[in-house]
PDB file of N, CA and C in Angstrom:
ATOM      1  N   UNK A   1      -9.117 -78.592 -20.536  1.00  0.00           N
ATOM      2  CA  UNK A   1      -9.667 -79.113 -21.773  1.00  0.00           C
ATOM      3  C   UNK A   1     -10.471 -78.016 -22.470  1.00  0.00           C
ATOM      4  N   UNK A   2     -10.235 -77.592 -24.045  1.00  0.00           N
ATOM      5  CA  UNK A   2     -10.833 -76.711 -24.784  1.00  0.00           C
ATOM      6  C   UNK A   2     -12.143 -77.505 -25.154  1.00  0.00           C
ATOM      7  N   UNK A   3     -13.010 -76.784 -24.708  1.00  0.00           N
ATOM      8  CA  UNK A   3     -14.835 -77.356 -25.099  1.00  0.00           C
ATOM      9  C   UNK A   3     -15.015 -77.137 -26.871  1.00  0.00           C
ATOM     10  N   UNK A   4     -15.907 -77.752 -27.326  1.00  0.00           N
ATOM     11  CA  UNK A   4     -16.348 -77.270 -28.886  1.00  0.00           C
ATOM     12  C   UNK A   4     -16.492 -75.815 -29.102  1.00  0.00           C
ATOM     13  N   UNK A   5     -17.477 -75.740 -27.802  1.00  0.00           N
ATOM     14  CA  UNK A   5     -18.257 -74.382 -27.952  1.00  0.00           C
ATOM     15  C   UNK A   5     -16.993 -73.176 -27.893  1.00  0.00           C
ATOM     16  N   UNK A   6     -15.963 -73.479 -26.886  1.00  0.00           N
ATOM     17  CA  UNK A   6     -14.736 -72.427 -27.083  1.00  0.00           C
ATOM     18  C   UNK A   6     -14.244 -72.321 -28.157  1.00  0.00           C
ATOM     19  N   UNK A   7     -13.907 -73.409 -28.835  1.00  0.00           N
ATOM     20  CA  UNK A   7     -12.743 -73.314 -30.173  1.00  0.00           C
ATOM     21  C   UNK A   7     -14.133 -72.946 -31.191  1.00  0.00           C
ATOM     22  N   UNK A   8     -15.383 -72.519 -31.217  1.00  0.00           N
ATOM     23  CA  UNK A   8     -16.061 -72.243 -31.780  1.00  0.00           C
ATOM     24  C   UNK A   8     -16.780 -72.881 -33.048  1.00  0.00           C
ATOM     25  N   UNK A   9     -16.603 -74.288 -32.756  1.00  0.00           N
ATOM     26  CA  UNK A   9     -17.367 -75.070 -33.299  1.00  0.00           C
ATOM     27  C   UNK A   9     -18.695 -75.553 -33.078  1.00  0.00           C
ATOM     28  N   UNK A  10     -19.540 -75.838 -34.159  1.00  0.00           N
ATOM     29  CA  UNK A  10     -20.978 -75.944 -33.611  1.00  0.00           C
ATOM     30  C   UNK A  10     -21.306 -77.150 -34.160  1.00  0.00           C
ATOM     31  N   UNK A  11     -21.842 -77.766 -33.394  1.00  0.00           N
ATOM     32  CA  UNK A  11     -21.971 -79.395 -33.681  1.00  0.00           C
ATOM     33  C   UNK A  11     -23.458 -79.770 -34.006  1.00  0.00           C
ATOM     34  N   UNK A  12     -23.760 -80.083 -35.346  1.00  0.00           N
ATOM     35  CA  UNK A  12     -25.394 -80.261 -34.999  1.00  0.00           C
ATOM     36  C   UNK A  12     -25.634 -81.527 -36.227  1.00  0.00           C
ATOM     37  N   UNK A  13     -26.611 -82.168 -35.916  1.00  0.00           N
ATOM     38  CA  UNK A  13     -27.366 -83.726 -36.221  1.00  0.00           C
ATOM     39  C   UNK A  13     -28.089 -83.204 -37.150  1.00  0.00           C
ATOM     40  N   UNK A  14     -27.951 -83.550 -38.052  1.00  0.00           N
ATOM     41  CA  UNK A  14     -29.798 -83.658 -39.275  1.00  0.00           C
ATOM     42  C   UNK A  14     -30.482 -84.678 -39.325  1.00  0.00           C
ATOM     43  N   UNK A  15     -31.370 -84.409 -38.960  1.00  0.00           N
ATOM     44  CA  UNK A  15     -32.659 -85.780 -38.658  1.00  0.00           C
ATOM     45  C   UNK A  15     -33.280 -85.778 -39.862  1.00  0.00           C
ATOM     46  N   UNK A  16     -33.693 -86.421 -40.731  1.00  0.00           N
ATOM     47  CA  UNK A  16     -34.380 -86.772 -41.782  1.00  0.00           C
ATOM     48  C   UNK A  16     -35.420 -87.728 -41.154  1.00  0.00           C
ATOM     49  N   UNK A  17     -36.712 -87.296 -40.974  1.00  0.00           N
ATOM     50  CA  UNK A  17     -37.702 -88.501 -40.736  1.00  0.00           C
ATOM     51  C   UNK A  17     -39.242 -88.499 -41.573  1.00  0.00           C
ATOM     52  N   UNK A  18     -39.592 -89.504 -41.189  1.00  0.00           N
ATOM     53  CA  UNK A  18     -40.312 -89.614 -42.533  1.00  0.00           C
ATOM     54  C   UNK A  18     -41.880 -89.828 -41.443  1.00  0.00           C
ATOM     55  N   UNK A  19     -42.021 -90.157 -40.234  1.00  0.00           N
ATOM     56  CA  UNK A  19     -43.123 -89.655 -39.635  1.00  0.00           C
ATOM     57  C   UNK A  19     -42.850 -89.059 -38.188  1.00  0.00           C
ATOM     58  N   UNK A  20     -43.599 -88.019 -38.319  1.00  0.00           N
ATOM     59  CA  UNK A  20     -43.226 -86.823 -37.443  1.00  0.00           C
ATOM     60  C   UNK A  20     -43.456 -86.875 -36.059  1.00  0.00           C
ATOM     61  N   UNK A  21     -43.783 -88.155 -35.826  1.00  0.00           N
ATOM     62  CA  UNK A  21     -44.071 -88.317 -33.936  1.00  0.00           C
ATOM     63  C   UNK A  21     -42.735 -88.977 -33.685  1.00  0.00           C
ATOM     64  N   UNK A  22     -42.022 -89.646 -34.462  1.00  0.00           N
ATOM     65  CA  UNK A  22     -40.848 -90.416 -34.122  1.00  0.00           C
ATOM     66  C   UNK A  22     -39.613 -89.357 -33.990  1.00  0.00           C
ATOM     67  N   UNK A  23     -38.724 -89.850 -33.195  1.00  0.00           N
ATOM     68  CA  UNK A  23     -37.467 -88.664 -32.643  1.00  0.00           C
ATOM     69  C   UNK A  23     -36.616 -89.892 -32.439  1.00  0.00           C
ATOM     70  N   UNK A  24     -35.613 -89.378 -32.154  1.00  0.00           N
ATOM     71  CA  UNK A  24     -34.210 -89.814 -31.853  1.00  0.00           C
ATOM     72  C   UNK A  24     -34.153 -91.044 -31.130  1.00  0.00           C
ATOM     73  N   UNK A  25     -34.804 -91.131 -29.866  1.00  0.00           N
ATOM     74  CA  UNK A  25     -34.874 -92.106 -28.813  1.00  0.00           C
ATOM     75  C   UNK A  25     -33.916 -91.868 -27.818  1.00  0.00           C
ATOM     76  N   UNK A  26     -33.338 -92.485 -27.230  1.00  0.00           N
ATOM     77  CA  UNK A  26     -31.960 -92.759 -26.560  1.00  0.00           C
ATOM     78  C   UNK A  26     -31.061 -92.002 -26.978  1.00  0.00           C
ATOM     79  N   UNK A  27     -31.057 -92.008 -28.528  1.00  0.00           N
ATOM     80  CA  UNK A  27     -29.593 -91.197 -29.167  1.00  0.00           C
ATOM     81  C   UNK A  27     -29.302 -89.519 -28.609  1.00  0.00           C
ATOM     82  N   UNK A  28     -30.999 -89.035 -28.485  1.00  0.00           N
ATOM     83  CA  UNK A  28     -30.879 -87.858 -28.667  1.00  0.00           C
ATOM     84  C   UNK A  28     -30.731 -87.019 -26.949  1.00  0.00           C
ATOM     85  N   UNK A  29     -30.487 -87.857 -26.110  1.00  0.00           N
ATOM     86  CA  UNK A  29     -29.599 -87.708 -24.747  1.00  0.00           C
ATOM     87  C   UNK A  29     -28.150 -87.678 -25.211  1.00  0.00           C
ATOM     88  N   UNK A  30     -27.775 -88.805 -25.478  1.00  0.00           N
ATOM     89  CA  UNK A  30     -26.221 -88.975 -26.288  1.00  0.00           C
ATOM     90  C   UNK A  30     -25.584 -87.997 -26.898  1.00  0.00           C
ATOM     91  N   UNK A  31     -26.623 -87.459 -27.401  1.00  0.00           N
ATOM     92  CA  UNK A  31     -25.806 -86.345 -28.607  1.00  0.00           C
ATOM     93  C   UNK A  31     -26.134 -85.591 -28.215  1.00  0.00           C
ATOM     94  N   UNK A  32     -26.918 -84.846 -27.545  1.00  0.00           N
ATOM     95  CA  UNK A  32     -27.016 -83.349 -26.572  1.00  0.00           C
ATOM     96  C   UNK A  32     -25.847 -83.759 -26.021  1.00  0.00           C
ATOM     97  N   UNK A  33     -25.536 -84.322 -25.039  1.00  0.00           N
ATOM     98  CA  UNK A  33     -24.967 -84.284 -24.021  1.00  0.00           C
ATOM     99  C   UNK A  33     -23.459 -84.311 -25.059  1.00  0.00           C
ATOM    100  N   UNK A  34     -22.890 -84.800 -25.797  1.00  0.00           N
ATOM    101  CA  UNK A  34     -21.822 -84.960 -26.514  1.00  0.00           C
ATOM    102  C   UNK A  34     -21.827 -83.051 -27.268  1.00  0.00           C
ATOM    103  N   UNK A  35     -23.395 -82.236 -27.096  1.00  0.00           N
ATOM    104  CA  UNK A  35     -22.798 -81.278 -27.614  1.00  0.00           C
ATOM    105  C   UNK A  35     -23.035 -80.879 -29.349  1.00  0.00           C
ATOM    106  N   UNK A  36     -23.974 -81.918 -29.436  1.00  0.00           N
ATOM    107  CA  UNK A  36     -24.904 -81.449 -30.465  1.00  0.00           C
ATOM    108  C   UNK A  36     -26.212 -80.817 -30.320  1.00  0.00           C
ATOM    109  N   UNK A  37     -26.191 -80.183 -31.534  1.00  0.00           N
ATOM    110  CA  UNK A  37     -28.340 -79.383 -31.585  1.00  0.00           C
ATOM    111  C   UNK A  37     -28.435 -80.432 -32.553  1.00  0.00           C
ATOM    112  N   UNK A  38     -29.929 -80.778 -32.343  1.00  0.00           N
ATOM    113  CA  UNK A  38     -30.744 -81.440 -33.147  1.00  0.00           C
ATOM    114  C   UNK A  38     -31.005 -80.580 -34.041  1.00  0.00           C
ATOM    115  N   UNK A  39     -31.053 -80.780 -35.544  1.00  0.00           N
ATOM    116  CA  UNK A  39     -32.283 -80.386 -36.374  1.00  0.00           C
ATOM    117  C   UNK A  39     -33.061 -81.305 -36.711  1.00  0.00           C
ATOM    118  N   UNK A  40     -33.797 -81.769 -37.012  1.00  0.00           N
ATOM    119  CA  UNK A  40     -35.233 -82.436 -37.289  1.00  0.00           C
ATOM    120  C   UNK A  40     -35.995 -81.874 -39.040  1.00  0.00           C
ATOM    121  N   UNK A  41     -35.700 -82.518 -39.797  1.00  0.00           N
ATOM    122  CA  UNK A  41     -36.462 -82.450 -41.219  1.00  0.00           C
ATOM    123  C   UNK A  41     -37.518 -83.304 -41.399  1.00  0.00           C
ATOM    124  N   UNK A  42     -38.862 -83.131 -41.338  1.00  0.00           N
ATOM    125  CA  UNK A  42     -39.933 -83.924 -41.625  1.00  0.00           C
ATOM    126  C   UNK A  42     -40.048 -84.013 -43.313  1.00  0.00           C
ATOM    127  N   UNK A  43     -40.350 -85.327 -43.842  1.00  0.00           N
ATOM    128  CA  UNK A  43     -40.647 -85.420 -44.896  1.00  0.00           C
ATOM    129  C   UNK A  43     -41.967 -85.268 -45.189  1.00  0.00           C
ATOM    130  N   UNK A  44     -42.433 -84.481 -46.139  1.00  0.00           N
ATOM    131  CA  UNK A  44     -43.721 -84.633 -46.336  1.00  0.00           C
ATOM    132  C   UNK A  44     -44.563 -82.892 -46.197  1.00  0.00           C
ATOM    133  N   UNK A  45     -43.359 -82.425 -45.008  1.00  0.00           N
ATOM    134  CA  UNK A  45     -43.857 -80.901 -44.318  1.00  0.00           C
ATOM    135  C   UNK A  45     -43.027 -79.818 -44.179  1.00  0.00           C
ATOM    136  N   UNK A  46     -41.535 -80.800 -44.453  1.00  0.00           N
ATOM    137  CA  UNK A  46     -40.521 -80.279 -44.769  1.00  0.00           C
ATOM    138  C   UNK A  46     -39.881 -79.787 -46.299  1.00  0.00           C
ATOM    139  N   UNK A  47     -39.651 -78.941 -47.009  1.00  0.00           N
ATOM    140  CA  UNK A  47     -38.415 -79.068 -48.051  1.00  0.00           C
ATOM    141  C   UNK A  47     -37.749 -78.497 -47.988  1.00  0.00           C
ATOM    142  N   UNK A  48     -36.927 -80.442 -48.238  1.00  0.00           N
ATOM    143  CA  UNK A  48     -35.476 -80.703 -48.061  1.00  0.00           C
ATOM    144  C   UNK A  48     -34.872 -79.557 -48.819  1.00  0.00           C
ATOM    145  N   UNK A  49     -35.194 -79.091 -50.338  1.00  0.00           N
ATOM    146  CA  UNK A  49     -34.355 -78.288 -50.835  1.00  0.00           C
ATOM    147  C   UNK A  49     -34.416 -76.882 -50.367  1.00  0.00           C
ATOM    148  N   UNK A  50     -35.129 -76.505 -49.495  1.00  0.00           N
ATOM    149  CA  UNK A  50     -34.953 -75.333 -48.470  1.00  0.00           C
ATOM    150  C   UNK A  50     -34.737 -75.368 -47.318  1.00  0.00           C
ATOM    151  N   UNK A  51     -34.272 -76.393 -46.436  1.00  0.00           N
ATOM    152  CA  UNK A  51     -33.628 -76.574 -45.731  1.00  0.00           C
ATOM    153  C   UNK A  51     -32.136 -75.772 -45.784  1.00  0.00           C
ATOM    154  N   UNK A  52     -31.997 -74.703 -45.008  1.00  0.00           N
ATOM    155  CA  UNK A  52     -30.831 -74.167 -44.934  1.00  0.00           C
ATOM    156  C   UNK A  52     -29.071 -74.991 -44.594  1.00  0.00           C
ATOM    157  N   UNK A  53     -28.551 -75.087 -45.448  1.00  0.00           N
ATOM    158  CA  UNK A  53     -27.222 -75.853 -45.405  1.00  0.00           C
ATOM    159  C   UNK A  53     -26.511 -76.070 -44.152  1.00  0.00           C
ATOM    160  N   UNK A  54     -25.878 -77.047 -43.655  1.00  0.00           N
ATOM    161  CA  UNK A  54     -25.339 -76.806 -42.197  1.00  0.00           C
ATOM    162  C   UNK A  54     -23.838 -76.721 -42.191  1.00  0.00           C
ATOM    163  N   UNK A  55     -23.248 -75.725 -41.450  1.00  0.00           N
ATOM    164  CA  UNK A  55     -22.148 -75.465 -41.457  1.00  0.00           C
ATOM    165  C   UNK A  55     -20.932 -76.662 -41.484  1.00  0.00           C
ATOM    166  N   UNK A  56     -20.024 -77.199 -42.209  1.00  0.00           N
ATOM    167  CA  UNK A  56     -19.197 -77.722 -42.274  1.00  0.00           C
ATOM    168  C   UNK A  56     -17.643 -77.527 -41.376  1.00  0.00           C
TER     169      UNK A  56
END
Protein backbone atom coordinates (compact mmCIF):
# COMPACT_ATOMS: atom_id res chain seq x y z
CA UNK A 1 0.00 0.00 0.00
CA UNK A 2 1.35 3.59 -1.22
CA UNK A 3 1.15 5.92 2.11
CA UNK A 4 0.12 9.82 1.48
CA UNK A 5 3.37 10.77 2.66
CA UNK A 6 5.05 8.54 -0.38
CA UNK A 7 2.91 9.72 -3.27
CA UNK A 8 3.77 13.09 -1.64
CA UNK A 9 0.79 14.41 -0.49
CA UNK A 10 0.33 16.47 2.58
CA UNK A 11 -2.78 16.32 4.38
CA UNK A 12 -3.61 19.09 6.80
CA UNK A 13 -7.00 20.40 8.83
CA UNK A 14 -7.68 24.22 9.32
CA UNK A 15 -9.08 24.84 12.59
CA UNK A 16 -10.85 28.09 12.77
CA UNK A 17 -11.68 28.71 16.52
CA UNK A 18 -13.00 31.36 18.11
CA UNK A 19 -11.69 30.59 21.85
CA UNK A 20 -8.29 29.51 22.18
CA UNK A 21 -8.37 26.83 25.02
CA UNK A 22 -10.79 24.73 22.90
CA UNK A 23 -9.09 22.05 20.33
CA UNK A 24 -10.30 19.36 18.37
CA UNK A 25 -11.31 16.79 21.08
CA UNK A 26 -11.51 13.22 19.97
CA UNK A 27 -11.25 14.34 16.30
CA UNK A 28 -7.81 15.38 16.62
CA UNK A 29 -6.49 11.56 17.44
CA UNK A 30 -8.62 10.64 14.28
CA UNK A 31 -7.03 12.85 12.04
CA UNK A 32 -3.39 12.55 13.15
CA UNK A 33 -3.64 9.16 12.99
CA UNK A 34 -5.52 9.27 9.38
CA UNK A 35 -2.35 11.50 8.57
CA UNK A 36 -3.22 14.92 8.96
CA UNK A 37 -1.25 18.18 10.63
CA UNK A 38 -3.39 20.31 12.45
CA UNK A 39 -3.32 23.99 11.82
CA UNK A 40 -5.17 25.91 14.40
CA UNK A 41 -6.37 29.74 13.49
CA UNK A 42 -7.44 31.67 16.58
CA UNK A 43 -9.87 34.36 16.01
CA UNK A 44 -9.24 37.40 17.60
CA UNK A 45 -5.05 36.67 17.61
CA UNK A 46 -5.05 35.32 14.46
CA UNK A 47 -5.32 37.05 10.77
CA UNK A 48 -7.22 35.07 8.83
CA UNK A 49 -6.06 37.20 5.84
CA UNK A 50 -2.43 36.28 6.63
CA UNK A 51 -2.81 33.08 7.24
CA UNK A 52 -0.65 31.42 4.63
CA UNK A 53 -2.84 29.42 1.93
CA UNK A 54 -2.87 25.59 2.22
CA UNK A 55 -1.77 23.52 -0.43
CA UNK A 56 -4.53 22.04 -2.59
Amino acid sequence: MVTTAARGMLKTAAVIRHLYFEDLGTWEAVLTASGYRIHYCDIGMDELWTTPPLPI
